[in-house]
N, C-alpha and C. Protein backbone atom coordinates (compact mmCIF):
# COMPACT_ATOMS: atom_id res chain seq x y z
N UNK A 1 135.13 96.60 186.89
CA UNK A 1 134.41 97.84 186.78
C UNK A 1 133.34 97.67 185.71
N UNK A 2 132.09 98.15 185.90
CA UNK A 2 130.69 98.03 185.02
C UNK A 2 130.10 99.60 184.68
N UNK A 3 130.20 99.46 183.83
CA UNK A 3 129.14 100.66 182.94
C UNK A 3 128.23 100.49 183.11
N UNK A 4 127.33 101.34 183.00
CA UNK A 4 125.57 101.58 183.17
C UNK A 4 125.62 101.95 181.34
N UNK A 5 125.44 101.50 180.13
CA UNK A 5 125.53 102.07 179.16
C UNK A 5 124.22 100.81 178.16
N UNK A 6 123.59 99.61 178.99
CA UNK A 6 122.14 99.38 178.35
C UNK A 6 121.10 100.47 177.84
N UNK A 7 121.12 101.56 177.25
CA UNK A 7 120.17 102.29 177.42
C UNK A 7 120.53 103.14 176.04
N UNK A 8 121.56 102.82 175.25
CA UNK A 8 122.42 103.62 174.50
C UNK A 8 121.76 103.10 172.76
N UNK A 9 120.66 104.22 172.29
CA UNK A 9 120.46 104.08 170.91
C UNK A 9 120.37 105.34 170.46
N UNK A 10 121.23 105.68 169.18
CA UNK A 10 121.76 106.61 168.64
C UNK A 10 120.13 107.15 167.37
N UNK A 11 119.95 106.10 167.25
CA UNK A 11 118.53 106.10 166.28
C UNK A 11 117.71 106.88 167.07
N UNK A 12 117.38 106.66 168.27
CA UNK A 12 115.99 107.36 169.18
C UNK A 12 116.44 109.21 169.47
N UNK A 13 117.78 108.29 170.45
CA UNK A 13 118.00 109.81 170.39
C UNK A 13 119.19 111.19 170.32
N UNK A 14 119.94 110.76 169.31
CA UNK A 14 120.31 111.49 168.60
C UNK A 14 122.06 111.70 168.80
N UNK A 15 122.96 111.69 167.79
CA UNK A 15 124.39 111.30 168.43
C UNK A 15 125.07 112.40 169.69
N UNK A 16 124.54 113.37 169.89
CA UNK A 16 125.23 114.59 170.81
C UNK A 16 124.08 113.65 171.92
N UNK A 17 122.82 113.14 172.46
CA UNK A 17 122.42 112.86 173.47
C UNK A 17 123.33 111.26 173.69
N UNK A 18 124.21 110.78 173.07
CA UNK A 18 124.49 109.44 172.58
C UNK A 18 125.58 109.40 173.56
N UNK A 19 126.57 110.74 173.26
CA UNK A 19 127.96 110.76 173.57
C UNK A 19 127.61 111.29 175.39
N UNK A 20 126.53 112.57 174.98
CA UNK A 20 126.52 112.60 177.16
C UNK A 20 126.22 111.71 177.65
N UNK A 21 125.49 110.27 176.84
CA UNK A 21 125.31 109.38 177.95
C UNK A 21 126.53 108.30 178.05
N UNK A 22 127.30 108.44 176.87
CA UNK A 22 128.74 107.68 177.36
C UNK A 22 129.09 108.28 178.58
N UNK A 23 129.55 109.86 178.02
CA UNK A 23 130.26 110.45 179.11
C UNK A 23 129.58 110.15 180.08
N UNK A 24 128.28 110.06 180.90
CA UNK A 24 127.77 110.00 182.15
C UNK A 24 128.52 108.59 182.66
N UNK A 25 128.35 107.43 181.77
CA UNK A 25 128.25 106.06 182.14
C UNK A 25 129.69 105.73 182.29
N UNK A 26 130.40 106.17 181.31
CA UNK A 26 131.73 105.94 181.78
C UNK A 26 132.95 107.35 181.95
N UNK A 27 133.38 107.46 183.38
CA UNK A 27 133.78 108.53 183.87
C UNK A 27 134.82 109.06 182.78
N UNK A 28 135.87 108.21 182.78
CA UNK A 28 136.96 108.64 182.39
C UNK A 28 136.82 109.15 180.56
N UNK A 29 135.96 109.13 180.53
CA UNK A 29 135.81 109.45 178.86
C UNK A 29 135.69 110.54 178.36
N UNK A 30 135.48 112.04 179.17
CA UNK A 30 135.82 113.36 178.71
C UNK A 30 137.36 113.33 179.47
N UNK A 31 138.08 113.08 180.30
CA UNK A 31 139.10 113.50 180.36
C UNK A 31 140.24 112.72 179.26
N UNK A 32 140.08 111.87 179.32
CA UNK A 32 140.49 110.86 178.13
C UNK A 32 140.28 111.71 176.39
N UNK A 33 138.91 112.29 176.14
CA UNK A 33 139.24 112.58 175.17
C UNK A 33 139.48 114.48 175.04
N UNK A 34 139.59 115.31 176.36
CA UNK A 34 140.01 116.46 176.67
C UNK A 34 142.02 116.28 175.96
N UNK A 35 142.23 114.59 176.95
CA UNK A 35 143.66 114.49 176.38
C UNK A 35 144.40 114.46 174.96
N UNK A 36 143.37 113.55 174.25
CA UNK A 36 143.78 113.39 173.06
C UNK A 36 143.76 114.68 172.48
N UNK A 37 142.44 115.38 172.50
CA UNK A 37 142.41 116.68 171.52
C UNK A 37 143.85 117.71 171.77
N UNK A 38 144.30 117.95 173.00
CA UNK A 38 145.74 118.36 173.48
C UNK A 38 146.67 117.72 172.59
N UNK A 39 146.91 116.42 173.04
CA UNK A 39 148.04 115.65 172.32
C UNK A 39 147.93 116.01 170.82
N UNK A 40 147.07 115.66 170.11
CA UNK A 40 146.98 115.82 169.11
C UNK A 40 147.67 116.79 168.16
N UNK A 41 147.37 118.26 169.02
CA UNK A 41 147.65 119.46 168.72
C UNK A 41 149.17 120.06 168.57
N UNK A 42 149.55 119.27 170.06
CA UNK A 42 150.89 119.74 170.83
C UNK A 42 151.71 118.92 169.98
N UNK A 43 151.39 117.69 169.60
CA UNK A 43 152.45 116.87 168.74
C UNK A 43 152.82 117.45 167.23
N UNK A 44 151.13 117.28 166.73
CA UNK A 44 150.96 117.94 165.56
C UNK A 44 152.04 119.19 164.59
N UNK A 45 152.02 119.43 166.06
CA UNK A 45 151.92 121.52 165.80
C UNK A 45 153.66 121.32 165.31
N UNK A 46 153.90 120.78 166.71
CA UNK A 46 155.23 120.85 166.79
C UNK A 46 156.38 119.85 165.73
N UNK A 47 155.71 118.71 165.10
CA UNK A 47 156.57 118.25 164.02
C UNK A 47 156.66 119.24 162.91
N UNK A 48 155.37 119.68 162.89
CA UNK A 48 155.11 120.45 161.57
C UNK A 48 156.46 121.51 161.38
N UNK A 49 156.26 122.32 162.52
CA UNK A 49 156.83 123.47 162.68
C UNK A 49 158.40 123.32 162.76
N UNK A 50 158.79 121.65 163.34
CA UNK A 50 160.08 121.34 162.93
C UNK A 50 160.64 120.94 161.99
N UNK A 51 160.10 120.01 161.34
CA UNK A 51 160.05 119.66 160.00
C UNK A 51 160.19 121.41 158.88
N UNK A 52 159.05 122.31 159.11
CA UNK A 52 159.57 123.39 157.49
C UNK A 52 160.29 124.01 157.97
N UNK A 53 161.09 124.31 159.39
CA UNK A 53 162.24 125.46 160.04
C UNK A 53 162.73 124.65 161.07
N UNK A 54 163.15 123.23 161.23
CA UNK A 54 164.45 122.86 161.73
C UNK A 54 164.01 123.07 163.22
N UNK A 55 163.14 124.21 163.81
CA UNK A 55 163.05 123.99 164.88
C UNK A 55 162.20 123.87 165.78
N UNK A 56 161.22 122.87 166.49
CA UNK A 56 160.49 123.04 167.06
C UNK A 56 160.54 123.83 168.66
N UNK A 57 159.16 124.38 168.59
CA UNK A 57 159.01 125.37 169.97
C UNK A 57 158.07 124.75 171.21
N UNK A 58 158.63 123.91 171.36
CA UNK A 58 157.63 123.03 172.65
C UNK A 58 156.65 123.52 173.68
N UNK A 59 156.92 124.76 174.18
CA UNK A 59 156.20 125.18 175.19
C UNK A 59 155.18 126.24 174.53
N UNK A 60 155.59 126.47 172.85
CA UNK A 60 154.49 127.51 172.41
C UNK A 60 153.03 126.59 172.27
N UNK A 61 153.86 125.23 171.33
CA UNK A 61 152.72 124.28 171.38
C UNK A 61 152.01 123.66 172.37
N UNK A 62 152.78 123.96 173.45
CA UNK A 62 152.03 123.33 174.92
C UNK A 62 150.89 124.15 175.50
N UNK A 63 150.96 125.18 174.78
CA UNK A 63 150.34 126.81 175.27
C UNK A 63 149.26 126.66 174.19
N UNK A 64 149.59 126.36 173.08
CA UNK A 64 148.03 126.41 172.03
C UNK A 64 147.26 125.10 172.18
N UNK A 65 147.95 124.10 172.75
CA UNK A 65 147.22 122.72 172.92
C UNK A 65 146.26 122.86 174.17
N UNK A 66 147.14 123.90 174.93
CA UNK A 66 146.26 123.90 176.29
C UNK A 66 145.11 125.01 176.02
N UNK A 67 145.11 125.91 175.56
CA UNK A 67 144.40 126.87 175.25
C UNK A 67 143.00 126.48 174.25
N UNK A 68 143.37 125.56 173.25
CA UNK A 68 142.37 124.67 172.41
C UNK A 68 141.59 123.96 172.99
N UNK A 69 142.60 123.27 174.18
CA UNK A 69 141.51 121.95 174.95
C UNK A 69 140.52 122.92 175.86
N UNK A 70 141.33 124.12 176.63
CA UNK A 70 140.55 124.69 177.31
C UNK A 70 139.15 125.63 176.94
N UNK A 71 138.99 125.82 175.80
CA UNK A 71 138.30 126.43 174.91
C UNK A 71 137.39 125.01 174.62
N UNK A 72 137.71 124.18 174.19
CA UNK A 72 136.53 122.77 174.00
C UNK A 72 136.12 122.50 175.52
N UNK A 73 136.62 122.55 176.72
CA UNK A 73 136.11 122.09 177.59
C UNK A 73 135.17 123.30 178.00
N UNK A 74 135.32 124.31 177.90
CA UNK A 74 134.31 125.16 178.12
C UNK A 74 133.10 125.26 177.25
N UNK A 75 132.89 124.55 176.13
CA UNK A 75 132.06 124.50 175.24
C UNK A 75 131.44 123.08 175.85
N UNK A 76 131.77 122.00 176.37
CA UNK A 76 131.15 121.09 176.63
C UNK A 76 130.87 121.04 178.29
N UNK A 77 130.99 122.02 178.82
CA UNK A 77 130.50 122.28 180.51
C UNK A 77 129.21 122.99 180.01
N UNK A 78 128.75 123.95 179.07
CA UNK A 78 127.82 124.48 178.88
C UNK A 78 126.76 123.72 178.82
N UNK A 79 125.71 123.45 179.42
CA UNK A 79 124.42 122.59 178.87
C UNK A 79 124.40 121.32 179.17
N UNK A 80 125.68 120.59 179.03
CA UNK A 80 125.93 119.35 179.62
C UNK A 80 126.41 118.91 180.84
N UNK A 81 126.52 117.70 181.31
CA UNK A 81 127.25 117.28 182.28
C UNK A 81 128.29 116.67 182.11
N UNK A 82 129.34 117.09 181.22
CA UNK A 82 130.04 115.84 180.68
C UNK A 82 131.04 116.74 181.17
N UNK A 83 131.26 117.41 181.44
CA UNK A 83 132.97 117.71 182.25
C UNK A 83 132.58 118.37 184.04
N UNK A 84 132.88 118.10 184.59
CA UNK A 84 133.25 118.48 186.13
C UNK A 84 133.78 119.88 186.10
N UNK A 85 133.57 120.45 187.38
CA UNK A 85 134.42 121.73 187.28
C UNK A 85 135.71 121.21 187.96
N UNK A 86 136.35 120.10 188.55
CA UNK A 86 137.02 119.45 188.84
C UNK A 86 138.15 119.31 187.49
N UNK A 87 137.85 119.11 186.39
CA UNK A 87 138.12 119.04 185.25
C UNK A 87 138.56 120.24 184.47
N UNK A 88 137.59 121.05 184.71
CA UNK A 88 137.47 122.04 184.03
C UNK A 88 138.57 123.12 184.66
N UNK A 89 139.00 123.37 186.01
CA UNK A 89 139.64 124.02 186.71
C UNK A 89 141.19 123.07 186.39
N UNK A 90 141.28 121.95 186.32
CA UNK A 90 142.64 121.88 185.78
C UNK A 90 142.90 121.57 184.42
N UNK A 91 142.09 122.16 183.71
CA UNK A 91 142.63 122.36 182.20
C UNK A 91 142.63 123.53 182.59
N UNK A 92 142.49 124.65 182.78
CA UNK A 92 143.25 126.03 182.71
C UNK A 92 143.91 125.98 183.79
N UNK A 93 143.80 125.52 185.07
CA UNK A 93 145.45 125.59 185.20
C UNK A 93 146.44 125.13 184.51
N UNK A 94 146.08 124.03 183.99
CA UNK A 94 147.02 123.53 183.12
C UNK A 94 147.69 124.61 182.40
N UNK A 95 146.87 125.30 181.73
CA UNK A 95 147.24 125.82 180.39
C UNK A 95 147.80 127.32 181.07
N UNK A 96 147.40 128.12 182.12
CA UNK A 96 148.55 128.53 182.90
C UNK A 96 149.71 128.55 183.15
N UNK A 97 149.77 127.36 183.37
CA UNK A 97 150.95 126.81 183.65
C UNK A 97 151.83 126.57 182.07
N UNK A 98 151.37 126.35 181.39
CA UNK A 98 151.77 126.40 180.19
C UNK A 98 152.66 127.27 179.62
N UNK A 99 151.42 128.04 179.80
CA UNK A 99 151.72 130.06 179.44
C UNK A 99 152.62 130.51 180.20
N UNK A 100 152.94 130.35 181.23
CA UNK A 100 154.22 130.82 181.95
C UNK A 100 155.39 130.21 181.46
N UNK A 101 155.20 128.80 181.03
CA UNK A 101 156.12 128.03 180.26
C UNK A 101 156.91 128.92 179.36
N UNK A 102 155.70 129.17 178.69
CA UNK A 102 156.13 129.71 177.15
C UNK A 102 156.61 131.40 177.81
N UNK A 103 156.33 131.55 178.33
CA UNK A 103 156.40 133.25 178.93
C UNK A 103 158.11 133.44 179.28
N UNK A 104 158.54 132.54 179.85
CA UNK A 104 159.91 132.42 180.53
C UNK A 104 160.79 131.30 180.01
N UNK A 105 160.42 130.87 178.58
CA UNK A 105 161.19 130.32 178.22
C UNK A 105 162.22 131.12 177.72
N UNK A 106 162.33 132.09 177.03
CA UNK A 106 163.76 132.99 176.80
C UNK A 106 163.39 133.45 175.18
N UNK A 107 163.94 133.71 174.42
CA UNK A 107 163.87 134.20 173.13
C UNK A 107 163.03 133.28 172.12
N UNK A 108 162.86 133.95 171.44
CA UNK A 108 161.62 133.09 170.19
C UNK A 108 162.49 132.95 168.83
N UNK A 109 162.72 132.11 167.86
CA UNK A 109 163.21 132.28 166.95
C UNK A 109 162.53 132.63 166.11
């Protein structure tokens, strides 16, 4: 597999025109980093929250990770081409799906 990414100087024109032309050249690189910003969150959230009260809440954090990513992916569909609505339609389902998670999981401590 080959990138189209000869064309890439951050000096001319500027690091936000730098990164849409990653994203153009190589596909997988907004969903890839749509993931991390999730992971990040959902892991984050949830040691934290187990670690100072013993108990972590998995599906609340699955619900703010999804809700965060879905909130950045709507900020980077604006103006750019760097997310698909392909993309963009399953990060909020995702996070739907989430929310029902958290909705029917049963009592909150």
């Amino acid at each position: 597999m080959t990138y189209n990414l000869s064309v890439l100087d951050a000096t001319q024109t500027g690091t936000d025109n730098l990164i849409t032309q990653v994203a153009t050249g190589v596909s997988s690189f907004t969903p890839m980093l749509l993931l991390f910003i999730w992971a990040i969150i959902t892991i984050t959230g949830y040691k934290k929250q187990k670690e100072s009260g013993g108990f972590g809440d998995a599906p609340l954090w699955t619900t703010i990770g999804g809700i965060v990513t879905t909130v950045v992916a709507l900020i980077l569909s604006r103006g750019t081409n760097m997310i698909t609505l392909t993309i963009l339609v399953s990060t909020v389902v995702l996070t739907i799906l989430s929310g029902i998670w958290l909705m029917s999981s049963g009592d909150r401590q």
